[in-house]
C-alpha atoms as a PDB file:
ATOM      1  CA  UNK A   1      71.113 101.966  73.710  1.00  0.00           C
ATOM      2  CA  UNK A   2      69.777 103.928  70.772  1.00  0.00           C
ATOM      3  CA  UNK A   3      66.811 102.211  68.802  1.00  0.00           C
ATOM      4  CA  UNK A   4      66.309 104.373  66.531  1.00  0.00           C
ATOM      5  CA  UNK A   5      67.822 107.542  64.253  1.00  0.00           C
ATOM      6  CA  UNK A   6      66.493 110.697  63.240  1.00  0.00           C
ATOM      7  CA  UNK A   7      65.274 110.249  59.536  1.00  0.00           C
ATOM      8  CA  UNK A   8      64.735 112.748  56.635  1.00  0.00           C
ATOM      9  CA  UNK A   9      60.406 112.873  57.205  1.00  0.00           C
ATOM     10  CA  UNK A  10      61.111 113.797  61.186  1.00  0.00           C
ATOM     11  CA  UNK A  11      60.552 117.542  61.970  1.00  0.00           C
ATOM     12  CA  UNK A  12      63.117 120.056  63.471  1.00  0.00           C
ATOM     13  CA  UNK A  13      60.801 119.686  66.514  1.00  0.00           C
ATOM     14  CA  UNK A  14      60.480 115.325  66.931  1.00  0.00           C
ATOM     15  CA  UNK A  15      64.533 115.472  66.328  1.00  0.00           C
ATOM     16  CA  UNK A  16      64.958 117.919  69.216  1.00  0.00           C
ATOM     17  CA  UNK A  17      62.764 116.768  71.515  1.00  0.00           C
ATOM     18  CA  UNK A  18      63.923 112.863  70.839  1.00  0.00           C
ATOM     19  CA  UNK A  19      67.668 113.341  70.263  1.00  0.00           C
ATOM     20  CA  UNK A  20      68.789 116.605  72.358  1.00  0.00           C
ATOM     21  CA  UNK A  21      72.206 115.926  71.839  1.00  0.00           C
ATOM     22  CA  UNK A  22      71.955 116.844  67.893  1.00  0.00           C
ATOM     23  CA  UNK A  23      71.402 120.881  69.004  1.00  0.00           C
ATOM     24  CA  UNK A  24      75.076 120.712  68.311  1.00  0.00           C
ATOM     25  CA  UNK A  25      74.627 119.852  64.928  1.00  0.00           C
ATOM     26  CA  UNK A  26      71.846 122.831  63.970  1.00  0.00           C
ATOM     27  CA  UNK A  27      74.406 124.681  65.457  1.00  0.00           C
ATOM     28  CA  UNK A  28      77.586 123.931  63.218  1.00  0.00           C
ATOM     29  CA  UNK A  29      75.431 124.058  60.107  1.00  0.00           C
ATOM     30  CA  UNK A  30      74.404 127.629  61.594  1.00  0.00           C
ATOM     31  CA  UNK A  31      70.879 127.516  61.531  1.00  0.00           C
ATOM     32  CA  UNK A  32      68.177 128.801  63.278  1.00  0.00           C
ATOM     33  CA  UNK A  33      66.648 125.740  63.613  1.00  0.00           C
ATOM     34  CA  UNK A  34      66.914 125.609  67.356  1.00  0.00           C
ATOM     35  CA  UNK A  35      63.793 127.798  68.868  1.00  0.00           C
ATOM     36  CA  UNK A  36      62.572 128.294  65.168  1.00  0.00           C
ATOM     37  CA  UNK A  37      58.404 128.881  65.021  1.00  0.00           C
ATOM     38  CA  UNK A  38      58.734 126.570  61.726  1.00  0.00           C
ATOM     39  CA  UNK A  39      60.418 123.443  64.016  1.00  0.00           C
ATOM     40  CA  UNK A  40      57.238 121.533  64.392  1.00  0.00           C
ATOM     41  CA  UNK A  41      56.338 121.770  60.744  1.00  0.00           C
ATOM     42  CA  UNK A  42      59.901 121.591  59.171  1.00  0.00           C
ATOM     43  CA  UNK A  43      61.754 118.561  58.172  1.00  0.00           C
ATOM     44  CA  UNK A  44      65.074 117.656  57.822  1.00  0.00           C
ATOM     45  CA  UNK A  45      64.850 117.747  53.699  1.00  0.00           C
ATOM     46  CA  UNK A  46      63.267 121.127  54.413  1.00  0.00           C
ATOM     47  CA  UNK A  47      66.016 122.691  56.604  1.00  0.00           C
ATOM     48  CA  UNK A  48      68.472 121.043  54.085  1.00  0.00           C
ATOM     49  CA  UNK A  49      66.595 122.823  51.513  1.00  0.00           C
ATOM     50  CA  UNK A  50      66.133 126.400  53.356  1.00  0.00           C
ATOM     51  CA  UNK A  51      69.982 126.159  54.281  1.00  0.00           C
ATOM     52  CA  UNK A  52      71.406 124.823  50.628  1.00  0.00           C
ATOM     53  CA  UNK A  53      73.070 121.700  52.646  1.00  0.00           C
ATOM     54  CA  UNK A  54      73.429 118.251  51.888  1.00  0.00           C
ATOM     55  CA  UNK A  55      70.719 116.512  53.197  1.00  0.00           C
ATOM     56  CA  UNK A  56      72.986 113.163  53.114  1.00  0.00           C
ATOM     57  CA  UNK A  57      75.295 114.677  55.508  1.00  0.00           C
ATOM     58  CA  UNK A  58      73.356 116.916  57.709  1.00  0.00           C
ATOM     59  CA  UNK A  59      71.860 113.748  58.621  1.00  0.00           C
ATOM     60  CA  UNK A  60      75.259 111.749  58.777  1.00  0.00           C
ATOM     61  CA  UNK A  61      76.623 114.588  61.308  1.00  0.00           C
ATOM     62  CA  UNK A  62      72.713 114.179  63.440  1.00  0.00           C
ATOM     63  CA  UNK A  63      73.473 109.981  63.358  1.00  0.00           C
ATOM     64  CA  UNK A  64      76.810 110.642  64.880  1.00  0.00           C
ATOM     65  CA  UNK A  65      75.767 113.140  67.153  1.00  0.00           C
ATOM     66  CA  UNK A  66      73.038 110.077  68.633  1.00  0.00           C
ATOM     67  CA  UNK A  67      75.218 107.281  68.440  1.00  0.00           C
ATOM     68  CA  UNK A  68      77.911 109.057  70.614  1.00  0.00           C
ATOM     69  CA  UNK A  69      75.136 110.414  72.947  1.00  0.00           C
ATOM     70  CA  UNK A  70      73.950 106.623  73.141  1.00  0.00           C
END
């Protein structure tokens, strides 16, 4: 059972390493977020920022991706 959900202050790194399941989601955005050198420094606002997404549904698409992994 998941306890807990990515949030907009975790890292590209914490997300990966907690919730392996959402390198699906850096994926479909097309990112390099996935073996990036900037992963343990940059958030989830930053990658929304770097990648002009919306940060309210990048991290809709990384809850879904956990709660059907859970």
């Amino acid at each position: 059972m998941v306890t807990s959900m990515p949030t907009n202050n975790n890292t590209v790194a914490e997300v990966l390493e907690m919730w392996p399941e959402t390198v699906t989601v850096f994926q479909y955005y097309k990112t390099a977020c996935v073996g990036c050198t900037m992963a343990p420094f940059d958030t989830m606002d930053d990658v929304a920022r770097e990648y002009d997404l919306n940060v309210s549904e990048l991290m809709a698409a990384l809850h879904e991706a956990v709660a059907h992994a859970g």
